[in-house]
C-alpha atoms as a PDB file:
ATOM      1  CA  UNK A   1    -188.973  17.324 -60.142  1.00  0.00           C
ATOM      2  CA  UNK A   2    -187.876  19.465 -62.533  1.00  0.00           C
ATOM      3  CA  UNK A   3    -188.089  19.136 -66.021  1.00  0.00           C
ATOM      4  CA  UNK A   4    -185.959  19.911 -69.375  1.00  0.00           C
ATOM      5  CA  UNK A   5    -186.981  23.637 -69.982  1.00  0.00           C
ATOM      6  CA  UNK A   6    -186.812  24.151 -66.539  1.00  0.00           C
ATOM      7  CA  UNK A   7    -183.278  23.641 -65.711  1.00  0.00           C
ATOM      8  CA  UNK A   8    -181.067  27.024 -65.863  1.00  0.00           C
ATOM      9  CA  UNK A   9    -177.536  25.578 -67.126  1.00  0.00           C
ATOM     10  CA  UNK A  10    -174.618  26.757 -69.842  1.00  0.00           C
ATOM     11  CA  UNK A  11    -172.380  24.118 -71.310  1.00  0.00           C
ATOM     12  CA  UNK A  12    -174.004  21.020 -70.299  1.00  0.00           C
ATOM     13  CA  UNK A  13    -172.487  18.178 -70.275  1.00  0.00           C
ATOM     14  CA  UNK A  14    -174.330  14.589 -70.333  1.00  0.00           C
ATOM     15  CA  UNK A  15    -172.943  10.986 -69.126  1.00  0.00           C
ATOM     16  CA  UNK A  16    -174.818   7.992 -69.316  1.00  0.00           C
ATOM     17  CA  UNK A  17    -173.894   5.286 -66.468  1.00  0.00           C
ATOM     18  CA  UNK A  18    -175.475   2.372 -67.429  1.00  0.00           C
ATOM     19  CA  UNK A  19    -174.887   0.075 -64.090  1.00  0.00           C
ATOM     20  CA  UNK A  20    -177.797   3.007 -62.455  1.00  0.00           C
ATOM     21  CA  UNK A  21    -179.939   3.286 -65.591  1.00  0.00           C
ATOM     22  CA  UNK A  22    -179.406   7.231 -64.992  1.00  0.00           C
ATOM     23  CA  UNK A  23    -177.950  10.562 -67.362  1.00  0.00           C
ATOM     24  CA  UNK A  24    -175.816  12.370 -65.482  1.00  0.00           C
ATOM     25  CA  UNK A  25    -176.104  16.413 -66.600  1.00  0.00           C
ATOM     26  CA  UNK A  26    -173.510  18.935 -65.589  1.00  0.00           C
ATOM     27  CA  UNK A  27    -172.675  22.205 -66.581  1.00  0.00           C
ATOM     28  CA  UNK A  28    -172.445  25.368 -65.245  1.00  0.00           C
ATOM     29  CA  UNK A  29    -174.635  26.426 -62.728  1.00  0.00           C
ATOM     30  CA  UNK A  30    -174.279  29.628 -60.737  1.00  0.00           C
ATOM     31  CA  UNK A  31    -176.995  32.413 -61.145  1.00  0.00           C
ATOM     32  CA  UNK A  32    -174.312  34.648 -62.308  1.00  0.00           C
ATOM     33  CA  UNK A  33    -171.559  32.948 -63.857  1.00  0.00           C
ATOM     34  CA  UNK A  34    -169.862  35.827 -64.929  1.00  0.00           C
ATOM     35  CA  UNK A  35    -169.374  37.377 -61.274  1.00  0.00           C
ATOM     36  CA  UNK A  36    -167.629  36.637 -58.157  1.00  0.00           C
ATOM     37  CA  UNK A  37    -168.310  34.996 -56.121  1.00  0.00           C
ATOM     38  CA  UNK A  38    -168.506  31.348 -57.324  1.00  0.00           C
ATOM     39  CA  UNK A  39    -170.385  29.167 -55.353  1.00  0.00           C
ATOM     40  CA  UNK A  40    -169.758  25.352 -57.609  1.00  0.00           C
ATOM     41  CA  UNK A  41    -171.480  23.290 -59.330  1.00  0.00           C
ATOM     42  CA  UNK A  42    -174.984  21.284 -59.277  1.00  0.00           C
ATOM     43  CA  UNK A  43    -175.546  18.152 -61.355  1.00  0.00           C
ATOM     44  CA  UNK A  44    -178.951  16.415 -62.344  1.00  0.00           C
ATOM     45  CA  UNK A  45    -179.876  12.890 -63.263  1.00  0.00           C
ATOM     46  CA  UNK A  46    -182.562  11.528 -65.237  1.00  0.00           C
ATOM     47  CA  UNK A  47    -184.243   8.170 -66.751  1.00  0.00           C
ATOM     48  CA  UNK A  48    -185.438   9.578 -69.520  1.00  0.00           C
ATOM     49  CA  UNK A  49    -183.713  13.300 -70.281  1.00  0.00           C
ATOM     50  CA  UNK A  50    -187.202  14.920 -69.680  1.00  0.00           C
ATOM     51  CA  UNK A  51    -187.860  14.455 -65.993  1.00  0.00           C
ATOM     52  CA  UNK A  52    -184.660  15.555 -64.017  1.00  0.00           C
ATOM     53  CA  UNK A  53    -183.803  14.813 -59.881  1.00  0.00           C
ATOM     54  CA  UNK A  54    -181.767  18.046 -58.696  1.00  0.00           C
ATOM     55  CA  UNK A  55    -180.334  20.138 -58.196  1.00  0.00           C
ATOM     56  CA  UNK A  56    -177.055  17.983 -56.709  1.00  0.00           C
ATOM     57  CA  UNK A  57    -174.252  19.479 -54.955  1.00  0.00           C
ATOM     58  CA  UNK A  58    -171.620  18.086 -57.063  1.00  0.00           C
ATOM     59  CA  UNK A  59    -168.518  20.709 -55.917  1.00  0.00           C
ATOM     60  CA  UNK A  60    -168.602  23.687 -53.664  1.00  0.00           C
ATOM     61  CA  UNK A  61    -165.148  24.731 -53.441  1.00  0.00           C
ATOM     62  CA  UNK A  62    -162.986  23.805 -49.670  1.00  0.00           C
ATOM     63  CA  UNK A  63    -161.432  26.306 -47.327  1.00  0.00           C
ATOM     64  CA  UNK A  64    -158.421  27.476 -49.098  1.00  0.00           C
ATOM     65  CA  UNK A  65    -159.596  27.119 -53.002  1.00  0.00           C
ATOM     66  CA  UNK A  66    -157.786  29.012 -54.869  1.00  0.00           C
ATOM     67  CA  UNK A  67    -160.510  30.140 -57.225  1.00  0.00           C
ATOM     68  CA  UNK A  68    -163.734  32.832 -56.490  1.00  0.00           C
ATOM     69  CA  UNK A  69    -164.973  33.340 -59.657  1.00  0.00           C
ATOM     70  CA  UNK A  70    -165.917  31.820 -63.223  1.00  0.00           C
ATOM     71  CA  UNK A  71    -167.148  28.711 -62.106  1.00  0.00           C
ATOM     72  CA  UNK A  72    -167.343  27.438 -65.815  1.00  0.00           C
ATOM     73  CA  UNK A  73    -168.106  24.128 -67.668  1.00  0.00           C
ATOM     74  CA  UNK A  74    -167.336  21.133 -65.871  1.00  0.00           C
ATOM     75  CA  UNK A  75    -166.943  18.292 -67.694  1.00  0.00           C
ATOM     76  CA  UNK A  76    -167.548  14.609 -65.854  1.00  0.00           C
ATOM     77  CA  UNK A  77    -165.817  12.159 -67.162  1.00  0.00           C
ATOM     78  CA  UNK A  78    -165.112   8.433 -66.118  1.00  0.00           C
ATOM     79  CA  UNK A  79    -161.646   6.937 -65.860  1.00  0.00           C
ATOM     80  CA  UNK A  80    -159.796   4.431 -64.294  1.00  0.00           C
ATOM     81  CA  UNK A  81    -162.546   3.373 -61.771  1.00  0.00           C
ATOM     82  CA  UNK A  82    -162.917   6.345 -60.683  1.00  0.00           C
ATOM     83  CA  UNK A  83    -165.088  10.169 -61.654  1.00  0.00           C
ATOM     84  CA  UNK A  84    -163.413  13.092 -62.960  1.00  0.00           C
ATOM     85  CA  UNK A  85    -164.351  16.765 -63.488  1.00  0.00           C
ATOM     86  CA  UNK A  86    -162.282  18.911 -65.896  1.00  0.00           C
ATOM     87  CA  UNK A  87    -163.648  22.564 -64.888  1.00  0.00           C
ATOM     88  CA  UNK A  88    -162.487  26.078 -65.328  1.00  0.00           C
ATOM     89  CA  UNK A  89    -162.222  28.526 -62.542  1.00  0.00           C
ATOM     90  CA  UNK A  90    -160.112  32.066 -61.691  1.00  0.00           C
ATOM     91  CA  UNK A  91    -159.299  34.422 -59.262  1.00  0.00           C
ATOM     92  CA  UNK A  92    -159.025  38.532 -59.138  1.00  0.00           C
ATOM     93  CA  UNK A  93    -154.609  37.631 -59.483  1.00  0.00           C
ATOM     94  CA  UNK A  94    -154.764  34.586 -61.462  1.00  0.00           C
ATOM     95  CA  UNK A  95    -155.295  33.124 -64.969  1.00  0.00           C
ATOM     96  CA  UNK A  96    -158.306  31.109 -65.716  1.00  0.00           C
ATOM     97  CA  UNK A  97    -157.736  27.638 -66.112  1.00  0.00           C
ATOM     98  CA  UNK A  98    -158.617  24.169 -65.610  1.00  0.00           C
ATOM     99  CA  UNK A  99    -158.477  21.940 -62.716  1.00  0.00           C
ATOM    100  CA  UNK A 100    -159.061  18.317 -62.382  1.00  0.00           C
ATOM    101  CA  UNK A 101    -161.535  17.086 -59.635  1.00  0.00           C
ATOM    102  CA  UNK A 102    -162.368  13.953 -58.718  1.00  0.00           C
ATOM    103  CA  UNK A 103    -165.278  12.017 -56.742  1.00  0.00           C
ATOM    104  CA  UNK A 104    -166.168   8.289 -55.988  1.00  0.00           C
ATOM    105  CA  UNK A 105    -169.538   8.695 -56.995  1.00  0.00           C
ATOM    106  CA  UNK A 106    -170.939  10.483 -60.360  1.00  0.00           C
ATOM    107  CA  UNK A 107    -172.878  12.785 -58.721  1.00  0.00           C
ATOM    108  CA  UNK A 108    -169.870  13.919 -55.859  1.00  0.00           C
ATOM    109  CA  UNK A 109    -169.096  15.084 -53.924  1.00  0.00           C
ATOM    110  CA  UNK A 110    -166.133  16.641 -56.127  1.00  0.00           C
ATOM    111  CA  UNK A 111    -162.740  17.675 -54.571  1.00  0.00           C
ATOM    112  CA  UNK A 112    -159.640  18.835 -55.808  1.00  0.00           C
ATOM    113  CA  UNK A 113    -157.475  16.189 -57.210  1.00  0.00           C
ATOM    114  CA  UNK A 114    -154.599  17.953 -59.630  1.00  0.00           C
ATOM    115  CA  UNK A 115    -152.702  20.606 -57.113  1.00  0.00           C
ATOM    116  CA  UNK A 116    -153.935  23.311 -59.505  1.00  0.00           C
ATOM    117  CA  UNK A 117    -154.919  23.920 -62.603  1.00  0.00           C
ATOM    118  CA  UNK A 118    -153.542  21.656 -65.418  1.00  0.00           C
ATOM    119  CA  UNK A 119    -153.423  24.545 -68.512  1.00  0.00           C
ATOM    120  CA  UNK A 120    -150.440  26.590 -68.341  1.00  0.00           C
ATOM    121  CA  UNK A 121    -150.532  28.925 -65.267  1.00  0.00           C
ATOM    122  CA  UNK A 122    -149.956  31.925 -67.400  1.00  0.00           C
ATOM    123  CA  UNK A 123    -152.137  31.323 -70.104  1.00  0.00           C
ATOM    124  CA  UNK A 124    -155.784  32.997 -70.099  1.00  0.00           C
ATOM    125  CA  UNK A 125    -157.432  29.472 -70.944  1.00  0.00           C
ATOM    126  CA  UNK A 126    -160.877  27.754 -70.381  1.00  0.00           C
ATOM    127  CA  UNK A 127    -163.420  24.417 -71.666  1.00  0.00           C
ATOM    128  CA  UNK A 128    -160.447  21.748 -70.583  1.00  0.00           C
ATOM    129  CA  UNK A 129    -161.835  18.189 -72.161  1.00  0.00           C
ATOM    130  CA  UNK A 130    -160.562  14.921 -71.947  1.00  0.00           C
ATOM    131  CA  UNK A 131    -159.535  12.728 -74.934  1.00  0.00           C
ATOM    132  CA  UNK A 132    -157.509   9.451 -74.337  1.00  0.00           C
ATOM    133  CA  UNK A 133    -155.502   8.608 -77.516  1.00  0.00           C
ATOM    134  CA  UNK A 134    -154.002   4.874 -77.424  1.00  0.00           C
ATOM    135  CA  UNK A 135    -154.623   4.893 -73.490  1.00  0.00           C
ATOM    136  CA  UNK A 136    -152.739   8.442 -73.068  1.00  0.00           C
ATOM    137  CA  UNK A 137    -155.044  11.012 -71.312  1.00  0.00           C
ATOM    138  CA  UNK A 138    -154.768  14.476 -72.963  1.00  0.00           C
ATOM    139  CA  UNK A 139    -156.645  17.583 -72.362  1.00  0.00           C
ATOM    140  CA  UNK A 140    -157.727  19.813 -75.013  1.00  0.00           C
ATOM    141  CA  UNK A 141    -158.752  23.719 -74.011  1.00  0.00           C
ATOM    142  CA  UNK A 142    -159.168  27.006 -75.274  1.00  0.00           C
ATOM    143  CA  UNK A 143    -156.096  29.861 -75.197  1.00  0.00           C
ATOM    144  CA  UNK A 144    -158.281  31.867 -74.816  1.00  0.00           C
ATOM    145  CA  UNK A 145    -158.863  35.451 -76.983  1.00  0.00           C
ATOM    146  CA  UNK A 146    -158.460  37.757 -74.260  1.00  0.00           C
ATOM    147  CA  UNK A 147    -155.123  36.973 -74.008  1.00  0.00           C
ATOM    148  CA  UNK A 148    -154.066  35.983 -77.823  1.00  0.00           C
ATOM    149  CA  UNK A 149    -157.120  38.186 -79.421  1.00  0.00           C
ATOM    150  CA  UNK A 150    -157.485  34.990 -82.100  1.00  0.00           C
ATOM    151  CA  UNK A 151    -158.145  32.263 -79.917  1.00  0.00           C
ATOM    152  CA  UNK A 152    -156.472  29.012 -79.984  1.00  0.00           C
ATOM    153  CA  UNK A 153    -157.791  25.755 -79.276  1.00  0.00           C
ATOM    154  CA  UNK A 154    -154.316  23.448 -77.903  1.00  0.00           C
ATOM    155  CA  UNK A 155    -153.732  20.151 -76.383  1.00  0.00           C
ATOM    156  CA  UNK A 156    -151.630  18.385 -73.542  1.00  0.00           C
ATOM    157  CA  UNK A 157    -150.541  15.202 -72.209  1.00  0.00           C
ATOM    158  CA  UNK A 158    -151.820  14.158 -68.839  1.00  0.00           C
ATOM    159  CA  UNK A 159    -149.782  12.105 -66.456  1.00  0.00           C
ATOM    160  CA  UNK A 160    -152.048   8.816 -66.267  1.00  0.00           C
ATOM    161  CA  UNK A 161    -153.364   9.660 -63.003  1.00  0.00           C
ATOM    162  CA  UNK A 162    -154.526  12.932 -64.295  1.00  0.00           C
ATOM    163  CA  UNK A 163    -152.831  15.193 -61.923  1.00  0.00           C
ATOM    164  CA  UNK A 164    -150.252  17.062 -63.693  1.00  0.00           C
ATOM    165  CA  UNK A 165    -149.053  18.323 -67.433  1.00  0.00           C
ATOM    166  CA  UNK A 166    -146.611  16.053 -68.851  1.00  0.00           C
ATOM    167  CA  UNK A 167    -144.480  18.083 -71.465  1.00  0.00           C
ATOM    168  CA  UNK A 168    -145.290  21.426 -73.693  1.00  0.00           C
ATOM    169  CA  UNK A 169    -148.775  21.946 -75.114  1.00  0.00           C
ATOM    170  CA  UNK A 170    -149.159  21.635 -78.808  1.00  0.00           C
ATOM    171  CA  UNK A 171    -150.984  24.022 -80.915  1.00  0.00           C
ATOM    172  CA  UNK A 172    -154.259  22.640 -82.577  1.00  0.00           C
ATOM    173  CA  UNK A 173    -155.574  26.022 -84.671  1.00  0.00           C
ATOM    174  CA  UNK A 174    -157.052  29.132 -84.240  1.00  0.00           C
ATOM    175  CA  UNK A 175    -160.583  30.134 -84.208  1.00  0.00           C
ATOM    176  CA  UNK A 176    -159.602  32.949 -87.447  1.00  0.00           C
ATOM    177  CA  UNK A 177    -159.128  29.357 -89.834  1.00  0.00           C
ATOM    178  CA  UNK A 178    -162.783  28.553 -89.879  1.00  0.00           C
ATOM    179  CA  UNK A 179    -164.167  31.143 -92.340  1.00  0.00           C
ATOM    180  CA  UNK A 180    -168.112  31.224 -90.781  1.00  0.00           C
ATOM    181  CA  UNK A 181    -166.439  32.737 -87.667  1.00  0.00           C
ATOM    182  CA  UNK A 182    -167.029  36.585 -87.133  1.00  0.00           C
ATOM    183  CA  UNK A 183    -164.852  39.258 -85.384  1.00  0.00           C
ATOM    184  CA  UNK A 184    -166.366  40.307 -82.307  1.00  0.00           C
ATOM    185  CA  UNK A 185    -165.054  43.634 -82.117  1.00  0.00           C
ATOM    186  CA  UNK A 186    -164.650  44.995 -85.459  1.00  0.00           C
ATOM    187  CA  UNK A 187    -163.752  48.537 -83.908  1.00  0.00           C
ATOM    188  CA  UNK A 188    -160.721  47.263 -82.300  1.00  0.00           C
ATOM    189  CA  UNK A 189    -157.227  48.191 -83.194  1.00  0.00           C
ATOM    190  CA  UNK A 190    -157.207  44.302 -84.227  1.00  0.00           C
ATOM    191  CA  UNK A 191    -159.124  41.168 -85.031  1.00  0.00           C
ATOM    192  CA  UNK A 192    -160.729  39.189 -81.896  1.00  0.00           C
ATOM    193  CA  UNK A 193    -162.110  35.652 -82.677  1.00  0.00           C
ATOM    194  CA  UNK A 194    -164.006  33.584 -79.730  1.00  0.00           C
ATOM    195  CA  UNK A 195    -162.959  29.351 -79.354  1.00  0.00           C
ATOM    196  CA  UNK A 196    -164.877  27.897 -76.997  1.00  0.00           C
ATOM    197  CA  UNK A 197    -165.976  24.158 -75.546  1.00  0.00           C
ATOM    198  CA  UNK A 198    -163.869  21.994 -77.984  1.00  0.00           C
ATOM    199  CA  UNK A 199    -165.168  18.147 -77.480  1.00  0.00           C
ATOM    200  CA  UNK A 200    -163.748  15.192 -79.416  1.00  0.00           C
ATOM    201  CA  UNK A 201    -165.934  12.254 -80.685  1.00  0.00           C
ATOM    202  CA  UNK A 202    -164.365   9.331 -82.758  1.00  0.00           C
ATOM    203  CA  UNK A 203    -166.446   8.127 -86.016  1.00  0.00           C
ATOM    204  CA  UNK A 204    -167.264   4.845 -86.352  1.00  0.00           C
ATOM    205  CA  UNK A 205    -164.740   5.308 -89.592  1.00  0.00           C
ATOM    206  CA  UNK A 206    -162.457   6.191 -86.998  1.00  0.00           C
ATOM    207  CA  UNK A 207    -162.141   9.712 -88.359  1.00  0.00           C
ATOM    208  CA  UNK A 208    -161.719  12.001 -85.241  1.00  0.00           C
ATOM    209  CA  UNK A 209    -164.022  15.136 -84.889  1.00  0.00           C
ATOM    210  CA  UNK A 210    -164.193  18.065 -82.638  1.00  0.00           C
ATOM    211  CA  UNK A 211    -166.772  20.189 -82.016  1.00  0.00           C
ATOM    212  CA  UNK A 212    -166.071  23.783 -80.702  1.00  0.00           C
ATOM    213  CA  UNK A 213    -168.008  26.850 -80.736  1.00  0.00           C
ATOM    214  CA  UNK A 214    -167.577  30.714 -81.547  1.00  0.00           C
ATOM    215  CA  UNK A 215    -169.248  33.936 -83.015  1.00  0.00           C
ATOM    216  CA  UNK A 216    -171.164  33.550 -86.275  1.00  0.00           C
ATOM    217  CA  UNK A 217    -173.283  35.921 -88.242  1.00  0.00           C
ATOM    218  CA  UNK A 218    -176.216  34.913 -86.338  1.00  0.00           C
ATOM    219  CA  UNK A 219    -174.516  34.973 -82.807  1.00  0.00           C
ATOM    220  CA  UNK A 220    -173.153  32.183 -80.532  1.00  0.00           C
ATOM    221  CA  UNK A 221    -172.824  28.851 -82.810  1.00  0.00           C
ATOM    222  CA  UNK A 222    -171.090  25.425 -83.232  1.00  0.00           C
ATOM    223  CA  UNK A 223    -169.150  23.996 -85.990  1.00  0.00           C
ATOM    224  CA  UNK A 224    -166.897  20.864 -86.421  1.00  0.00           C
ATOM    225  CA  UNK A 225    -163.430  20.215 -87.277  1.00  0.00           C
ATOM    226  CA  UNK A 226    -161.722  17.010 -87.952  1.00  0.00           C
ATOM    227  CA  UNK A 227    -158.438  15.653 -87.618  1.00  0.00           C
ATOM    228  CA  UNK A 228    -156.907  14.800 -91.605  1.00  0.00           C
ATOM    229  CA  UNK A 229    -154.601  12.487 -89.337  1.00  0.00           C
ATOM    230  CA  UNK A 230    -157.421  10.820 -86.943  1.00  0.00           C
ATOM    231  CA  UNK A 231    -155.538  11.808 -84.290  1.00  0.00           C
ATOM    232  CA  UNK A 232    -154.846  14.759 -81.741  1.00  0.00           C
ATOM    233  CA  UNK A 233    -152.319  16.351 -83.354  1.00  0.00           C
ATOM    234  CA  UNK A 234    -154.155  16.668 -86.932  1.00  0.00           C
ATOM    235  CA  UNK A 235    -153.611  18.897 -88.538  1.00  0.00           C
ATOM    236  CA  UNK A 236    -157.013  20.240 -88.155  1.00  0.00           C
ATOM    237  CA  UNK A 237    -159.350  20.912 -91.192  1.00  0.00           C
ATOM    238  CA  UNK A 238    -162.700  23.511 -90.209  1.00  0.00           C
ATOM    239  CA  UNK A 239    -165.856  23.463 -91.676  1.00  0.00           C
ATOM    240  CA  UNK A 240    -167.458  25.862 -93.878  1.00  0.00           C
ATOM    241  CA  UNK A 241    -170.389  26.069 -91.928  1.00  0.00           C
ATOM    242  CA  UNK A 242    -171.620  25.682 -88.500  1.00  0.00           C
ATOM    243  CA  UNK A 243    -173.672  22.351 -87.348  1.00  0.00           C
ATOM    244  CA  UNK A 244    -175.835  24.444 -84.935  1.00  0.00           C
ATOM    245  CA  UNK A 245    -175.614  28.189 -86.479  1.00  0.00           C
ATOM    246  CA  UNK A 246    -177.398  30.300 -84.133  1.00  0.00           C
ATOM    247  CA  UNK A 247    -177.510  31.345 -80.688  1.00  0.00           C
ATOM    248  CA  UNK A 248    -176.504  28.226 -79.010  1.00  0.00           C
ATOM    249  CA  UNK A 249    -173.388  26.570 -78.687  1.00  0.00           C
ATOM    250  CA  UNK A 250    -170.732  24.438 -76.209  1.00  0.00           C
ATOM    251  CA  UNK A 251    -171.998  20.841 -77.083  1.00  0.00           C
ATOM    252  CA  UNK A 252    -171.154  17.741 -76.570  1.00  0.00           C
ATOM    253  CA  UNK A 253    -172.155  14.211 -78.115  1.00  0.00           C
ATOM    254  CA  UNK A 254    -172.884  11.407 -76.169  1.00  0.00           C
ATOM    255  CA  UNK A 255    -175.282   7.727 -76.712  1.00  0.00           C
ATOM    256  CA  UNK A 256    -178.430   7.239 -75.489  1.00  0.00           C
ATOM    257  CA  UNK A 257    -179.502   4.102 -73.591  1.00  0.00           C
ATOM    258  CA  UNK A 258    -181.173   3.091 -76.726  1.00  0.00           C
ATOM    259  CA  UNK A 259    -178.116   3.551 -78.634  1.00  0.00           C
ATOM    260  CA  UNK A 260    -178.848   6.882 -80.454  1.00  0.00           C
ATOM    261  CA  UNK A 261    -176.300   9.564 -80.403  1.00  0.00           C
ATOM    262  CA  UNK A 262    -177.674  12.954 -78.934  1.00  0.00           C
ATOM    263  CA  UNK A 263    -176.191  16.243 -79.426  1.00  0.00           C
ATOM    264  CA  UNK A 264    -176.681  18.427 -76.384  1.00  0.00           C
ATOM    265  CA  UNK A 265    -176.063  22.559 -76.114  1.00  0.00           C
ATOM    266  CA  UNK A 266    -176.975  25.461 -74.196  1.00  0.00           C
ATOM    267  CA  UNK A 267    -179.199  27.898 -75.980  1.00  0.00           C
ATOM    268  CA  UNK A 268    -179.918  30.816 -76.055  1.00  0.00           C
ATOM    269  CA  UNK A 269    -177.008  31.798 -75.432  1.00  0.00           C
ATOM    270  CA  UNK A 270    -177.562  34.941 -73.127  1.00  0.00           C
ATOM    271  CA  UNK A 271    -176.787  36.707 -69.607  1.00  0.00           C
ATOM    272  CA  UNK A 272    -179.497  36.435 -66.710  1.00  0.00           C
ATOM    273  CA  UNK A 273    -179.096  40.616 -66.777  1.00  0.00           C
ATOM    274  CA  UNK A 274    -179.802  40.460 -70.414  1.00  0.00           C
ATOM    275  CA  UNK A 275    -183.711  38.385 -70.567  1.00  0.00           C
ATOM    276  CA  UNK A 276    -183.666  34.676 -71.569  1.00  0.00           C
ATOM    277  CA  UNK A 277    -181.810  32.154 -69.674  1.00  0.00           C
ATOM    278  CA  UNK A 278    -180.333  29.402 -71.168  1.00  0.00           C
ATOM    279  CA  UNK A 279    -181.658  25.651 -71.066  1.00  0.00           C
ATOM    280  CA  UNK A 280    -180.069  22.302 -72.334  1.00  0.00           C
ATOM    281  CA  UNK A 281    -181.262  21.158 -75.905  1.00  0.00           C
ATOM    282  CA  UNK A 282    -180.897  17.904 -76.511  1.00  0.00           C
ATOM    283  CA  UNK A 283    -180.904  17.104 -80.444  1.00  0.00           C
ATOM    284  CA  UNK A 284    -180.680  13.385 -82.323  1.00  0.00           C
ATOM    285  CA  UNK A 285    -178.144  13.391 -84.479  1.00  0.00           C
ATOM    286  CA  UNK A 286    -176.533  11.080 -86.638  1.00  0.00           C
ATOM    287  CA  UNK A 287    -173.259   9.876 -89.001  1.00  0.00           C
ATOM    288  CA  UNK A 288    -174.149  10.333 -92.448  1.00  0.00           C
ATOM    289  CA  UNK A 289    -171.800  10.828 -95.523  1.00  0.00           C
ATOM    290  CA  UNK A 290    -168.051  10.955 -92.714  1.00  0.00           C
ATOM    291  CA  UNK A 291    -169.741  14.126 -91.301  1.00  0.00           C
ATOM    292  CA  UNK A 292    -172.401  15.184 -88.610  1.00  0.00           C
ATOM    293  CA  UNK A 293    -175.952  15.880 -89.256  1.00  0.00           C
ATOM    294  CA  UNK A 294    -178.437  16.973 -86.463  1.00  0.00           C
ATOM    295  CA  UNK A 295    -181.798  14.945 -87.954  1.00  0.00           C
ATOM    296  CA  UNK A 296    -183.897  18.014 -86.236  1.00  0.00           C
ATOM    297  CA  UNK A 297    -183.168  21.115 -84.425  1.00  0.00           C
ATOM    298  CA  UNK A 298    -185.286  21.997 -81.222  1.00  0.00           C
ATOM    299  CA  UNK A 299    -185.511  20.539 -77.565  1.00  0.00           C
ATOM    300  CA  UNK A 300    -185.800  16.983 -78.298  1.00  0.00           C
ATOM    301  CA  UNK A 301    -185.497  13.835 -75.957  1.00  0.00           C
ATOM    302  CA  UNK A 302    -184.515  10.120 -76.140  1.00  0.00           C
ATOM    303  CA  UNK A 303    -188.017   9.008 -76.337  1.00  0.00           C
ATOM    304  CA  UNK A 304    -189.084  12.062 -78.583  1.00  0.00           C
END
């Protein structure tokens, strides 16, 4: 059975179900993410976030898939009865994007359930999430900087069964307006600014927050923006400084069984060519003055 610091993941992703008494963790999990070909994704599931049952087949992808490579960040989230994983694939002739899977079971198996991807099919874009605002699903995702050089984090309605876009995507911001974010490629002809894994949590003010992550001064971090209107559209006010500010990012915020909210992460953040792999970090955190504050930084879990 493995345990915490054993698990090789980026971007996890963790959902309690309490009628099984078990955390669900996803996130990606091929050896080499970054290379064809993709083989899916594994999920793990735990009493306690310290002892861990997996790996799971949760997806590997059917005859036909469209995708073979950059099997990235797949999100599970309940809804209407039923699971749902917002993940981001591509092919060698094809944008990345995000698809919408679904499963009868939180663990899988996982099959395709939106036709294709549900970000604009020629858009570069990546890190799909779900929010649903007054019981309209939306995702939120990355435009990603390979394509627009300052990346963009935007949002779109769902239809309510999740399978399509319904109408244009709206602009959120760009990863450029947060001024603790650092231009990868200072060299280059122009500015290039990283947005990555955007999540949304709602205050118990009701002030809506979203974490995403990007290049600091110290490497890979995460920072928070929130909404001046409380909802989706914002507009969106950044930080000044980064809730997790070095080499570890793509979180996520969810509530322990014992009612404590847990920040979770990848870090380091690395390449399995490069040395260390990344691992989940699990981190207590609380609401304190409207804002985020992690109460300790390190691998931490519920009954820590």
């Amino acid at each position: 059975m493995p345990r915490t610091q054993d698990i090789h993941i980026r971007d996890p992703f963790v959902v309690p179900v309490p009628e099984e008494g078990y955390y669900y963790l996803f996130g990606t999990t091929d050896p080499d993410c970054w290379n064809p070909p993709g083989i899916g994704f594994d999920c793990y599931r735990s009493r306690d976030l310290d002892d861990w049952e997996g790996p799971i087949q949760a997806f590997r992808p059917p005859e036909g898939f469209w995708a073979d490579r950059n099997f990235w960040a797949p999100e599970m989230h309940p809804y209407e009865g039923a699971y749902y994983l917002f993940a981001t694939f591509k092919a060698e002739n094809a944008f990345r994007g995000t698809q919408i899977l679904r499963a009868e079971r939180p663990e899988g198996p996982y099959l395709p359930h939106s036709p294709e991807p549900v970000t604009p099919r020629n858009w570069e874009c990546l890190d799909g999430t779900l929010h649903v605002e007054d019981g309209t699903p939306w995702i939120v995702f990355c435009h990603e900087w390979l394509q627009v050089h300052d990346g963009a984090i935007c949002a779109c309605q769902l239809s309510p069964d999740l399978r399509e876009r319904v109408g244009r995507p709206i602009y959120l911001f760009n990863a450029s307006e947060a001024s603790w974010v650092r231009n990868i490629r200072p060299a280059a002809a122009y500015p290039c600014y990283v947005t990555d894994g955007p999540f949304l949590h709602r205050m118990q003010s009701g002030d809506l927050l979203m974490l995403w992550s990007s290049m600091a001064k110290q490497g890979y971090a995460m920072a928070v923006a929130r909404s001046e209107s409380g909802r989706i559209a914002g507009p969106w006010q950044q930080s000044d400084t980064p809730l997790w500010d070095a080499d570890g990012g793509h979180g996520m915020i969810f509530r322990t069984f014992a009612g404590n909210l847990m920040l979770t992460l990848h870090s380091p953040n690395g390449n399995p060519s490069d040395g260390p792999i990344e691992r989940p970090v699990f981190v207590p955190i609380e609401e304190r003055d409207g804002d985020l504050a992690c109460i300790t930084q390190g691998l931490r879990s519920e009954n820590a």
